[in-house]
Protein backbone atom coordinates (compact mmCIF):
# COMPACT_ATOMS: atom_id res chain seq x y z
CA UNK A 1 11.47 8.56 9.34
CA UNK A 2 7.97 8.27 7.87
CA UNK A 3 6.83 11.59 10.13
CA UNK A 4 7.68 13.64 7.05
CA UNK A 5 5.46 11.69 4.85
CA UNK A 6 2.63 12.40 7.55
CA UNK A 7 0.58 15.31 5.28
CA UNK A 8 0.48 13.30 2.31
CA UNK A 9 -0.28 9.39 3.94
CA UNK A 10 -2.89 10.82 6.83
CA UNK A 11 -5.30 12.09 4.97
CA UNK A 12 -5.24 9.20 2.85
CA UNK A 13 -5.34 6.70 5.54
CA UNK A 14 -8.52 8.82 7.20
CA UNK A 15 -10.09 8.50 4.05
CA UNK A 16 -9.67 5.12 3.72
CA UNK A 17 -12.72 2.41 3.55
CA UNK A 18 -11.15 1.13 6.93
CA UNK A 19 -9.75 4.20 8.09
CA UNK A 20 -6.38 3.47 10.38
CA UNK A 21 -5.05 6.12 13.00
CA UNK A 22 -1.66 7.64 12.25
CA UNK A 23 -0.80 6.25 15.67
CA UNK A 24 -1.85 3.02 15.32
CA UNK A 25 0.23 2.78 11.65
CA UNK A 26 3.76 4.75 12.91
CA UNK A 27 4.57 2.27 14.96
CA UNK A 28 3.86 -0.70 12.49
CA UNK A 29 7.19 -2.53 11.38
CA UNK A 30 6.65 -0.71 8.13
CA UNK A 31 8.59 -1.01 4.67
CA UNK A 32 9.14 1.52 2.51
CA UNK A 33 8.91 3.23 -0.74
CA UNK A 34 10.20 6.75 -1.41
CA UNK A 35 10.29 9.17 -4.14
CA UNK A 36 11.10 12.94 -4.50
CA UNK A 37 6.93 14.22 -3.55
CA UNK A 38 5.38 10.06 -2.96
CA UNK A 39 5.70 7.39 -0.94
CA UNK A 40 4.19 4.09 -0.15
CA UNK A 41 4.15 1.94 3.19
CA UNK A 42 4.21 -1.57 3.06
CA UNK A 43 3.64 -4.06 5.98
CA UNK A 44 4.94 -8.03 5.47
CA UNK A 45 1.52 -10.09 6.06
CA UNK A 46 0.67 -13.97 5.53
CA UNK A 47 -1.35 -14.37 2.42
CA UNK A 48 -2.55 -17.77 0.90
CA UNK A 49 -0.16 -19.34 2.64
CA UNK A 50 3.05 -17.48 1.98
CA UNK A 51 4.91 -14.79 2.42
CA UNK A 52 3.07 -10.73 0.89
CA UNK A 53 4.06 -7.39 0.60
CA UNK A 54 1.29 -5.68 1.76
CA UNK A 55 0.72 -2.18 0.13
CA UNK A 56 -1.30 -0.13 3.02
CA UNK A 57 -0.76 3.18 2.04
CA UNK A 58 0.05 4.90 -1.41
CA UNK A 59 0.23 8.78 -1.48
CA UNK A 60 1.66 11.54 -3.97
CA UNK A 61 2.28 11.78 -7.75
CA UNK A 62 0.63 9.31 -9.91
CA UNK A 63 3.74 8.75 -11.93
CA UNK A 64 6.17 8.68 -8.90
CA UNK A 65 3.57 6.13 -7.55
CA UNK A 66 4.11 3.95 -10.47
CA UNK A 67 7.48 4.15 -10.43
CA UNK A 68 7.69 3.09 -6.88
CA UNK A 69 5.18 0.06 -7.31
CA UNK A 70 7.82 -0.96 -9.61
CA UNK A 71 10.43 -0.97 -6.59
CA UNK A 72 8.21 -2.32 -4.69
CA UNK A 73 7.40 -5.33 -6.59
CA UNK A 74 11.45 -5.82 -7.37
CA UNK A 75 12.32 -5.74 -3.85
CA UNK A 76 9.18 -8.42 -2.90
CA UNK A 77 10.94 -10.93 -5.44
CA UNK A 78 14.03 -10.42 -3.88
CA UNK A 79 13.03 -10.77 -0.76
CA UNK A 80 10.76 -13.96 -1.49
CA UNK A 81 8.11 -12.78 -1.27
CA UNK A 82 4.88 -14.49 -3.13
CA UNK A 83 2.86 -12.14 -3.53
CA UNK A 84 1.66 -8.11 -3.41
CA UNK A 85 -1.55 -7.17 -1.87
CA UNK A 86 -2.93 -3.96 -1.53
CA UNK A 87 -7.15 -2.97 -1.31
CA UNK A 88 -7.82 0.21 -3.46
CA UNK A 89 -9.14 1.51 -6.29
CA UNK A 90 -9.80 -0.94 -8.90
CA UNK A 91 -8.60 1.04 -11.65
CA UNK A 92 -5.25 0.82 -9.91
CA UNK A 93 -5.33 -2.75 -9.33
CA UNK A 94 -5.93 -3.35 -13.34
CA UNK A 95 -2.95 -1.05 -14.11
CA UNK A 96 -0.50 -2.81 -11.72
CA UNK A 97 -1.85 -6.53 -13.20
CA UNK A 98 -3.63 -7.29 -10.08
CA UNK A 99 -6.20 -9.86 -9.79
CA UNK A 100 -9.34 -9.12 -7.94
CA UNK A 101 -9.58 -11.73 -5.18
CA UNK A 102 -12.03 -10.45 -3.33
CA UNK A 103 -14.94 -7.62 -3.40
CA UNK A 104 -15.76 -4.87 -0.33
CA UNK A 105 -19.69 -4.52 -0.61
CA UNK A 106 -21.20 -1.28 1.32
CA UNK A 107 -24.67 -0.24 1.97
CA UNK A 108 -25.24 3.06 3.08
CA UNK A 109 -28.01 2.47 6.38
């Protein structure tokens, strides 16, 4: 099922500040999000204490993108969930009403 979404979420997950293997992530108990050209996979995780959707990947249009963060967040109160969490862009996070919990610093050695 998520093989056809493989040239669109790779690259992204290569890229990635922690990159992840396609192998390691298509066998992950994944949920998730489809458009017509965008998808996004989800993993449940323990955040805080409760239950979190987890957004680990996020890859085609912009605007499908949006519309499927909107699923996404729908289905997480359905499914009692307490929160979202996903590490990206913080541009992104601003435009979804995220909070910033926490900061990845880099140096370059």
């Amino acid at each position: 099922m998520i093989e056809k979404w493989r040239y669109l979420v790779e690259p992204v997950l290569n890229n990635a500040v922690a990159p992840i293997a396609w192998d390691s992530i298509k066998n992950l108990p994944l949920i998730l999000f489809e458009g017509q050209e965008t998808v996004l996979f989800c993993l449940e995780s323990e955040l805080k204490g409760g239950k979190s959707l987890q957004i680990i990947a996020g890859a085609g249009k912009m605007n499908e993108i949006n519309q499927l963060y909107e699923q996404a967040e729908t289905y997480a109160k359905q499914h009692g969930y307490k929160t979202i969490s996903y590490v990206g862009r913080k541009g992104w996070l601003k435009t979804h009403g995220f909070k910033i919990e926490a900061v990845v610093g880099m140096k370059e050695l």
